[in-house]
PDB file of N, CA and C in Angstrom:
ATOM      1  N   UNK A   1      19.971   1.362  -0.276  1.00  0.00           N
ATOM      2  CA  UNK A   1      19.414   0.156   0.295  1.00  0.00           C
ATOM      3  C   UNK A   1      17.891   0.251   0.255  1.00  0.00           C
ATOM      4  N   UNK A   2      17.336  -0.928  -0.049  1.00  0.00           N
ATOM      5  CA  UNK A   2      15.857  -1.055  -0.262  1.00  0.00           C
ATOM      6  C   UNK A   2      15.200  -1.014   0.940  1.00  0.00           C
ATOM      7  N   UNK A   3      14.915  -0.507   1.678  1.00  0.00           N
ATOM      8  CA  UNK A   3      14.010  -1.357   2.832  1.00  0.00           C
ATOM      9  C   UNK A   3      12.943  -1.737   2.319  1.00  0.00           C
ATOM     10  N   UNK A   4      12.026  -2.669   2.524  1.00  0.00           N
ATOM     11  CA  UNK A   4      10.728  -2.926   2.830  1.00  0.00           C
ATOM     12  C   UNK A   4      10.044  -3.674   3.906  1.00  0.00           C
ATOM     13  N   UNK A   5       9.069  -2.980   4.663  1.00  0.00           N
ATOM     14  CA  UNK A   5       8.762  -3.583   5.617  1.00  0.00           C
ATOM     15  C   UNK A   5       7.038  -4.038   5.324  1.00  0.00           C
ATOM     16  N   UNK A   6       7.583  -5.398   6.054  1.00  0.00           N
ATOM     17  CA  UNK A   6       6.338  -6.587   6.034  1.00  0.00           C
ATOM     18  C   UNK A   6       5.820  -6.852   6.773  1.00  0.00           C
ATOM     19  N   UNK A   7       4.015  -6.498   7.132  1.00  0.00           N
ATOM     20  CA  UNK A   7       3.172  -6.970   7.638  1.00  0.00           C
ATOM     21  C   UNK A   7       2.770  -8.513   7.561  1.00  0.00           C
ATOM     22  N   UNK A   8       3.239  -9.247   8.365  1.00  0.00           N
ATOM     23  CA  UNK A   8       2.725 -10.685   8.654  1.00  0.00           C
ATOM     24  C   UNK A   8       0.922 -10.167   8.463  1.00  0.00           C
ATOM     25  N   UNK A   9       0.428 -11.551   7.972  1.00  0.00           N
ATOM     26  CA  UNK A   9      -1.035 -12.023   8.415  1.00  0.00           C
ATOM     27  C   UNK A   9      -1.241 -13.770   8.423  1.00  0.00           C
ATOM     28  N   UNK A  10      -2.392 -13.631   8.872  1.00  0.00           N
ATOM     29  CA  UNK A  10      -2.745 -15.240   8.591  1.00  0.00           C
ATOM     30  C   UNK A  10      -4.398 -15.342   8.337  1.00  0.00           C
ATOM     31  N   UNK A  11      -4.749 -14.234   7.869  1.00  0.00           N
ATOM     32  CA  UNK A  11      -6.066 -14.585   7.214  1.00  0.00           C
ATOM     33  C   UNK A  11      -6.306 -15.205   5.828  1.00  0.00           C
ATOM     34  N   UNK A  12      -7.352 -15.422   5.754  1.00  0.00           N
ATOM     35  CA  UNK A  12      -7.110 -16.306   4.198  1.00  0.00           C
ATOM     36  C   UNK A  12      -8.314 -15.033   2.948  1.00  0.00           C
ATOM     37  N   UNK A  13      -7.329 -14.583   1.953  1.00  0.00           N
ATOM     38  CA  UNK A  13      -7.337 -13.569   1.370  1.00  0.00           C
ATOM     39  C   UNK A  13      -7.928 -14.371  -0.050  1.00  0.00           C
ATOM     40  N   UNK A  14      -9.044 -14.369  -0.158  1.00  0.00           N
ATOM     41  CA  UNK A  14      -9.679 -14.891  -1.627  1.00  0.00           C
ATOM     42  C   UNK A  14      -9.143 -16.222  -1.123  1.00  0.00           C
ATOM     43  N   UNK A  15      -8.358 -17.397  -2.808  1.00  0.00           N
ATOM     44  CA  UNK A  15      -7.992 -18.460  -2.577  1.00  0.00           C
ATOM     45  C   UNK A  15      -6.524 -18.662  -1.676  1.00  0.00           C
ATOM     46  N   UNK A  16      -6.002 -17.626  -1.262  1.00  0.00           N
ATOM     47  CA  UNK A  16      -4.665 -17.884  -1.298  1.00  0.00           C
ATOM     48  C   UNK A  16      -4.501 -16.996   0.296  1.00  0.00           C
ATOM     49  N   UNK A  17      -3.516 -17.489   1.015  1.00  0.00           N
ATOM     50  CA  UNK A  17      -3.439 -17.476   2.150  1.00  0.00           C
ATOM     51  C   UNK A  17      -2.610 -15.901   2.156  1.00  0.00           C
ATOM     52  N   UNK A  18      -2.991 -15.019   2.697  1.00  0.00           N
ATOM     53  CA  UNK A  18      -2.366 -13.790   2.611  1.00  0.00           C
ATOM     54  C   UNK A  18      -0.801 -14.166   3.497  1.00  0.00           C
ATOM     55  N   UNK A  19       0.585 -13.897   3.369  1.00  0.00           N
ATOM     56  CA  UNK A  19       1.491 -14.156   3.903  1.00  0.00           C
ATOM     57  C   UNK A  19       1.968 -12.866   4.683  1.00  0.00           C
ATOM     58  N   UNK A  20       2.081 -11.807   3.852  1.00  0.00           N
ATOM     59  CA  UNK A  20       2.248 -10.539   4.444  1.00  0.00           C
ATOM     60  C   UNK A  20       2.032  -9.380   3.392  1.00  0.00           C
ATOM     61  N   UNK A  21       1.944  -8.184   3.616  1.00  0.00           N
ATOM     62  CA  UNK A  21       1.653  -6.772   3.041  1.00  0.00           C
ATOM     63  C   UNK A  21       2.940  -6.292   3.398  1.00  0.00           C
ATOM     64  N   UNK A  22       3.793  -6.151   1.920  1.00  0.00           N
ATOM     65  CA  UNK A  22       5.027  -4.893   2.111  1.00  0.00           C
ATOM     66  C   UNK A  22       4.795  -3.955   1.506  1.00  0.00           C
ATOM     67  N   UNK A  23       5.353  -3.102   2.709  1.00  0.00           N
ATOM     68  CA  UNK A  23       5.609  -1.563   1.971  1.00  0.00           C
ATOM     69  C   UNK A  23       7.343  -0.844   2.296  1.00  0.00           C
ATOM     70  N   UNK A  24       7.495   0.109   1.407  1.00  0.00           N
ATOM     71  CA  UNK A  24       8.759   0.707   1.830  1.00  0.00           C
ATOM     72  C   UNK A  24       8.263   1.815   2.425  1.00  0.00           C
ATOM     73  N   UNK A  25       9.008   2.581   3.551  1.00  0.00           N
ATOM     74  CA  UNK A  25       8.887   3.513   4.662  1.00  0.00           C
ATOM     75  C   UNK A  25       8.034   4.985   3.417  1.00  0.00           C
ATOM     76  N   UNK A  26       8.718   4.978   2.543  1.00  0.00           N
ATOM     77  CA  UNK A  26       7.706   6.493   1.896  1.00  0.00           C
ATOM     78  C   UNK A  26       6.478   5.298   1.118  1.00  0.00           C
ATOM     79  N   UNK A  27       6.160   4.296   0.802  1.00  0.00           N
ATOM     80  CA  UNK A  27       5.088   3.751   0.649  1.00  0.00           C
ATOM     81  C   UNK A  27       4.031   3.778   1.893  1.00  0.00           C
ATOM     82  N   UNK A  28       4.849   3.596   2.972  1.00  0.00           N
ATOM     83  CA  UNK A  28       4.026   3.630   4.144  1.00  0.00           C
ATOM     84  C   UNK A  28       3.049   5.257   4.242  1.00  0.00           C
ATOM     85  N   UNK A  29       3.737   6.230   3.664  1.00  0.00           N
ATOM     86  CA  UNK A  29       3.982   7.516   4.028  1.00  0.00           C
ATOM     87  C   UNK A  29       2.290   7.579   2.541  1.00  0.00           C
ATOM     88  N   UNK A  30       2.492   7.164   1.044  1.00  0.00           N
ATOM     89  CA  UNK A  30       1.711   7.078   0.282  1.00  0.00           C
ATOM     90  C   UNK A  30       0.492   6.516   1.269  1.00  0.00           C
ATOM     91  N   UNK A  31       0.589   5.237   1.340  1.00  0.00           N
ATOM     92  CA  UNK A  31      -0.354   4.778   1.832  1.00  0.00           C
ATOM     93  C   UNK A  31      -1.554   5.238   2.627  1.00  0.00           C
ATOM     94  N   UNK A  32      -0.760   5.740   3.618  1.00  0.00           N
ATOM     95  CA  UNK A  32      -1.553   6.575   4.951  1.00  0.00           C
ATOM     96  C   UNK A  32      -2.103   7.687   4.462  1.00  0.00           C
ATOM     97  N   UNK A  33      -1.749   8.571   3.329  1.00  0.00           N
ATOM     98  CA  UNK A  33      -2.560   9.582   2.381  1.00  0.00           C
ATOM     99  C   UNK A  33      -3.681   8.788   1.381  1.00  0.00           C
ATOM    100  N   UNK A  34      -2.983   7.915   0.766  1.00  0.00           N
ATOM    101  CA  UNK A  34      -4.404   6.987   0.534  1.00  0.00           C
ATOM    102  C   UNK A  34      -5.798   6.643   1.083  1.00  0.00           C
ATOM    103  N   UNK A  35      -5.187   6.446   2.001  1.00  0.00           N
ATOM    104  CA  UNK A  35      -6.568   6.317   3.302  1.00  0.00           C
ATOM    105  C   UNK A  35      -7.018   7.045   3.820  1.00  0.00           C
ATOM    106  N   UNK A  36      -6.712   8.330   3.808  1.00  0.00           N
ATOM    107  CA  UNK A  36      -7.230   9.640   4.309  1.00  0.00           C
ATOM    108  C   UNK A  36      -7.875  10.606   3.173  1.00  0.00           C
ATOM    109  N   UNK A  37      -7.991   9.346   1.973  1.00  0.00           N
ATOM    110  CA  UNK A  37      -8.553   9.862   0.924  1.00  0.00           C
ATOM    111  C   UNK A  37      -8.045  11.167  -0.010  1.00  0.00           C
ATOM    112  N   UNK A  38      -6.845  11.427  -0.046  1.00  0.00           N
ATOM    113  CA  UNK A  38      -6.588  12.129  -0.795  1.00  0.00           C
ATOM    114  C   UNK A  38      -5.656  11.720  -2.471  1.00  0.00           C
ATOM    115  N   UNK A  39      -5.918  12.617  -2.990  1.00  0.00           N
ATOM    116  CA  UNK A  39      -5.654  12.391  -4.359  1.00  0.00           C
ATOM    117  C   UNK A  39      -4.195  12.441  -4.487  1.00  0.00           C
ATOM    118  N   UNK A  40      -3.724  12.336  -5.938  1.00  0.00           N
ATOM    119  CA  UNK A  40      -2.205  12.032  -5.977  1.00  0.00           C
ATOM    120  C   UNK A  40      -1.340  13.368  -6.500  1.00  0.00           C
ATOM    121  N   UNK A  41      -2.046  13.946  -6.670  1.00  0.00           N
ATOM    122  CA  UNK A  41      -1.482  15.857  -6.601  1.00  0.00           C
ATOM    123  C   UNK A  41      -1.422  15.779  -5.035  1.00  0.00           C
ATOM    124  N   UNK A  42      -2.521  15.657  -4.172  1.00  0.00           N
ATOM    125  CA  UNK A  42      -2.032  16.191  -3.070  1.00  0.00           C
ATOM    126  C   UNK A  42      -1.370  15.397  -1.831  1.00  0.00           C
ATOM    127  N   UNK A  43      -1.430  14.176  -2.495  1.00  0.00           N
ATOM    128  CA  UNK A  43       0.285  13.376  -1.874  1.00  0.00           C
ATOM    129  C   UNK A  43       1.283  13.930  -2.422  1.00  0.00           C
ATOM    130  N   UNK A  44       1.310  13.878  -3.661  1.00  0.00           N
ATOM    131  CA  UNK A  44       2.570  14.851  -4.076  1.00  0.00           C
ATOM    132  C   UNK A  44       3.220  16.027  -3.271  1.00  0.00           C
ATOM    133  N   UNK A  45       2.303  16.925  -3.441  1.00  0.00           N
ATOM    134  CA  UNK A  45       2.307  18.431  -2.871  1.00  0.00           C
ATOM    135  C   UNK A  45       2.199  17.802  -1.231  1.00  0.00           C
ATOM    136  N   UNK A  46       1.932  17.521  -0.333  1.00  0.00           N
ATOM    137  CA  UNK A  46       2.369  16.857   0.718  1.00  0.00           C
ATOM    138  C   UNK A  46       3.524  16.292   1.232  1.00  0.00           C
ATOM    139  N   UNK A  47       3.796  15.457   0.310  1.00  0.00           N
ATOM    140  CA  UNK A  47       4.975  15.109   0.428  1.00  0.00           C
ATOM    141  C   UNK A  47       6.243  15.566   0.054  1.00  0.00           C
ATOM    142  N   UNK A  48       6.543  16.674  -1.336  1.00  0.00           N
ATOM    143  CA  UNK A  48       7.306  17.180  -1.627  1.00  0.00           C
ATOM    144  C   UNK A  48       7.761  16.443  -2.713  1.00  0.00           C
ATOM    145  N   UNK A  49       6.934  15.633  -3.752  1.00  0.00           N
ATOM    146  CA  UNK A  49       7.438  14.818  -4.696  1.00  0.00           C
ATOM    147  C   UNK A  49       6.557  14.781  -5.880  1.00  0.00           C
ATOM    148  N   UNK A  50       6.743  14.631  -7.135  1.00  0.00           N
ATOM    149  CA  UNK A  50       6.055  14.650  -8.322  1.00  0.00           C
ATOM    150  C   UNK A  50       5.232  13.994  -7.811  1.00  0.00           C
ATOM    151  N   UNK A  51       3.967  14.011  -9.274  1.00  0.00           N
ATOM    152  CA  UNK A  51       2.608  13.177  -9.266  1.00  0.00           C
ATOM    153  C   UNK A  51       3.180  11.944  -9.867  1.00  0.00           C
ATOM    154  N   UNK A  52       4.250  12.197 -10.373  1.00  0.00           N
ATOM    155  CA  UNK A  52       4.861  10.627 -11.319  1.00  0.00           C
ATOM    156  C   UNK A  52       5.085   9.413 -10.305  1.00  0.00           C
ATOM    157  N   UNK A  53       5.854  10.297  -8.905  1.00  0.00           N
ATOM    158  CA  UNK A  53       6.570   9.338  -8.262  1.00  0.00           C
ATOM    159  C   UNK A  53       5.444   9.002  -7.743  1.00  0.00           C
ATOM    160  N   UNK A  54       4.602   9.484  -6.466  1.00  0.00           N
ATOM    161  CA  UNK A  54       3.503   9.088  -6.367  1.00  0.00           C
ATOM    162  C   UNK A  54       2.332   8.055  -7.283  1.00  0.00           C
ATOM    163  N   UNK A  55       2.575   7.965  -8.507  1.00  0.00           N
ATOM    164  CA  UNK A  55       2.179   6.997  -9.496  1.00  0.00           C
ATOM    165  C   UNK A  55       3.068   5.620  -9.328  1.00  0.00           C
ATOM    166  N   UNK A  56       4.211   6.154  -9.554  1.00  0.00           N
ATOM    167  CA  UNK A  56       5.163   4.738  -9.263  1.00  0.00           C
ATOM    168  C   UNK A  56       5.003   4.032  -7.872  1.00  0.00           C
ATOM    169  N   UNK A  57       4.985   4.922  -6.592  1.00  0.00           N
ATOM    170  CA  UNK A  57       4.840   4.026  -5.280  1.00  0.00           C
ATOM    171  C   UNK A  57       3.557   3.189  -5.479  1.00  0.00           C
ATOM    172  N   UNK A  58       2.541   4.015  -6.149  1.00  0.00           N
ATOM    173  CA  UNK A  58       1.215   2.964  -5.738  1.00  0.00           C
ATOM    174  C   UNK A  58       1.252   1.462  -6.820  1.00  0.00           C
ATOM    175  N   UNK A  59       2.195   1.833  -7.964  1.00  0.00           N
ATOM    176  CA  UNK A  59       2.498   0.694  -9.106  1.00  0.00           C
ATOM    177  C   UNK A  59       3.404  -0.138  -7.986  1.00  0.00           C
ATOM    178  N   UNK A  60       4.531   0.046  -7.475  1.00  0.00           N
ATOM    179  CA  UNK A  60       5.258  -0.930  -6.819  1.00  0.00           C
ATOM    180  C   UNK A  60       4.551  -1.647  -5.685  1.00  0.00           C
ATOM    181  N   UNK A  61       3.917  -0.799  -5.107  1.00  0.00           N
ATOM    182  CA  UNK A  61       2.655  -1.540  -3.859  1.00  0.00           C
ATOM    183  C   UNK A  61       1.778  -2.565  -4.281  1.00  0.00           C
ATOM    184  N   UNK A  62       1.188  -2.525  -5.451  1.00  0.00           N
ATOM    185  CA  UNK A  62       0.359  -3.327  -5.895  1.00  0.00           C
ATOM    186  C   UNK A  62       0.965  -4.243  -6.394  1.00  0.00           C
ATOM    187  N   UNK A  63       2.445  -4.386  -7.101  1.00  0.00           N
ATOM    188  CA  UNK A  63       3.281  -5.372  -7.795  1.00  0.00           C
ATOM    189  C   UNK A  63       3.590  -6.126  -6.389  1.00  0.00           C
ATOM    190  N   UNK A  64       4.369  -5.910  -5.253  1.00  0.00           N
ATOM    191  CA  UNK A  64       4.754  -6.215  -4.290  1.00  0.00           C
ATOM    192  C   UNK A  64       3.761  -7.278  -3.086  1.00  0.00           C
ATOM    193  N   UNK A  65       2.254  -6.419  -3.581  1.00  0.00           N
ATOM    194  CA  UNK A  65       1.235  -7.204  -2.703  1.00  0.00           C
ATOM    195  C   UNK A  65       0.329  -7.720  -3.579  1.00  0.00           C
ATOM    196  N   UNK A  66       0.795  -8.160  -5.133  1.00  0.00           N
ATOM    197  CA  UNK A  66      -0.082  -8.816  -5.753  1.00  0.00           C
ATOM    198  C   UNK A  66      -1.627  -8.248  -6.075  1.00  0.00           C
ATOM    199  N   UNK A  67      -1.751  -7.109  -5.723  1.00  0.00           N
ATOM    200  CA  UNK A  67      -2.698  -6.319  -6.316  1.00  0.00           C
ATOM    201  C   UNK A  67      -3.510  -6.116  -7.638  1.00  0.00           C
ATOM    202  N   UNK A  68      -4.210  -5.901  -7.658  1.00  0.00           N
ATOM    203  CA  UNK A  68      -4.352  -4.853  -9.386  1.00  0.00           C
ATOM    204  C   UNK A  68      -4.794  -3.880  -8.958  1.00  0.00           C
ATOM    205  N   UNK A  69      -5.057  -3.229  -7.972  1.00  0.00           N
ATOM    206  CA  UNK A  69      -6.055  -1.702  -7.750  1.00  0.00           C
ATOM    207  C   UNK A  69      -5.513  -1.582  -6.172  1.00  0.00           C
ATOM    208  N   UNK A  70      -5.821  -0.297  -6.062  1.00  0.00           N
ATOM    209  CA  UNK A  70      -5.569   0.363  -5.003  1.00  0.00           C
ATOM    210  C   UNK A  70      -6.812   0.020  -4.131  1.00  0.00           C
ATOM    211  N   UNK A  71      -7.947  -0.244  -4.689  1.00  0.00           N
ATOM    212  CA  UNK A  71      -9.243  -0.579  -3.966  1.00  0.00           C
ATOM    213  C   UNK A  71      -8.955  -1.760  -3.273  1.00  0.00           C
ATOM    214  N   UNK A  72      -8.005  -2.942  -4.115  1.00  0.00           N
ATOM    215  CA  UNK A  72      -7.884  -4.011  -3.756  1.00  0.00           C
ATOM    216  C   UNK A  72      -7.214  -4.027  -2.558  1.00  0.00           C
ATOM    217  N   UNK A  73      -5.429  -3.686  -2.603  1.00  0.00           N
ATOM    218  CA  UNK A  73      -4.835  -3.424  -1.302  1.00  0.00           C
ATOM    219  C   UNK A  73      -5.303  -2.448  -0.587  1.00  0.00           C
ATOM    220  N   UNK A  74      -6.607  -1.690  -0.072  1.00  0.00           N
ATOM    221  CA  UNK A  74      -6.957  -1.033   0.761  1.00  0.00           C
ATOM    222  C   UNK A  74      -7.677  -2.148   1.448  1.00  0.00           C
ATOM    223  N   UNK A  75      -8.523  -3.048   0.285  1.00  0.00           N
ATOM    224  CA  UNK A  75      -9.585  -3.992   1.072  1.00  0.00           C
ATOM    225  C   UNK A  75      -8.380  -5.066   1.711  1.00  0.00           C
ATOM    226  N   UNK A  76      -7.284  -5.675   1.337  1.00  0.00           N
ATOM    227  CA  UNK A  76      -6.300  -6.724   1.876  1.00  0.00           C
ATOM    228  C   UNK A  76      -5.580  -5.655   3.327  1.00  0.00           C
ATOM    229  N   UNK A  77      -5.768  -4.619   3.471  1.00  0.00           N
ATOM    230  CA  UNK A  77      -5.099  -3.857   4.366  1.00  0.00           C
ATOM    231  C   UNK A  77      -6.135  -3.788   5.354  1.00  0.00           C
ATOM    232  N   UNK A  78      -7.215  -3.864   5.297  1.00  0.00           N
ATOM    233  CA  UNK A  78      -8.045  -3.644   6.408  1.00  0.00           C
ATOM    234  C   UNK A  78      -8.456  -5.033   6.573  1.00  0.00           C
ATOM    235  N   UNK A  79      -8.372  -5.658   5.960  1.00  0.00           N
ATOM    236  CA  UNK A  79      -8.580  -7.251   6.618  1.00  0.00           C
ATOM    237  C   UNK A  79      -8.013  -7.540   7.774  1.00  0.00           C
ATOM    238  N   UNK A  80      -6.450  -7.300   6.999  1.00  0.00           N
ATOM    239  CA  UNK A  80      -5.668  -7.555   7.883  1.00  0.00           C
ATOM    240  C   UNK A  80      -5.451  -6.691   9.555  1.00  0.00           C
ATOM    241  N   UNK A  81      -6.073  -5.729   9.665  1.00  0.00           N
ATOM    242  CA  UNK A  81      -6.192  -4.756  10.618  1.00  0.00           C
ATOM    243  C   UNK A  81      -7.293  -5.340  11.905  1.00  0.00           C
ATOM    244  N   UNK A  82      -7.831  -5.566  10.689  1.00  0.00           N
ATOM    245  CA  UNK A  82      -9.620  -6.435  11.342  1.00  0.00           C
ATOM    246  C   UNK A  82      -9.349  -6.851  12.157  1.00  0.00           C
ATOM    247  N   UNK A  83      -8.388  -8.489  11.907  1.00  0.00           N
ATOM    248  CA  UNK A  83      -7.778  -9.672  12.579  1.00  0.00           C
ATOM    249  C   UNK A  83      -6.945  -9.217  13.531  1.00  0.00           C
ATOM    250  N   UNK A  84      -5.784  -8.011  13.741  1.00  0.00           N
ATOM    251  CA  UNK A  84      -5.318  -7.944  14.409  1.00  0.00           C
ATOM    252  C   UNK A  84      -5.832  -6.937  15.961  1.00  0.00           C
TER     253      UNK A  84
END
């Protein structure tokens, strides 16, 4: 089973009204190493999972939240933090 869990917002994100930010529970887990600035060897080695898979969570995050860069959904993630 897929989970993904969705952050509601209601800020307005460039032209388009941000609706929500999903992630799945080990995206959540990527994520939060993202932001603590570490690289994708040492999410890997952190987490107990290839550098591949770690490649794939941050590809599905950005497909999921309309992204192109990780810079991007860091900046749509703290927007949304801002507001709340």
């Amino acid at each position: 089973m897929n989970k993904t869990i969705k952050i509601l917002c209601t800020f307005n994100y460039g032209q388009n009204t941000c609706k929500e930010i999903k992630f799945t529970p080990r995206g959540i887990e990527v994520f939060h190493l993202i932001l603590k600035g570490k690289t994708s060897t040492e999410i890997a080695e952190l987490l107990n999972m290839s550098k591949s898979g770690v490649r794939r969570h941050k590809e599905k995050m950005l497909l999921q939240n309309n992204c192109t860069s990780i810079l991007e959904l860091v900046s749509k993630y703290n927007r949304f933090i801002s507001k709340n």
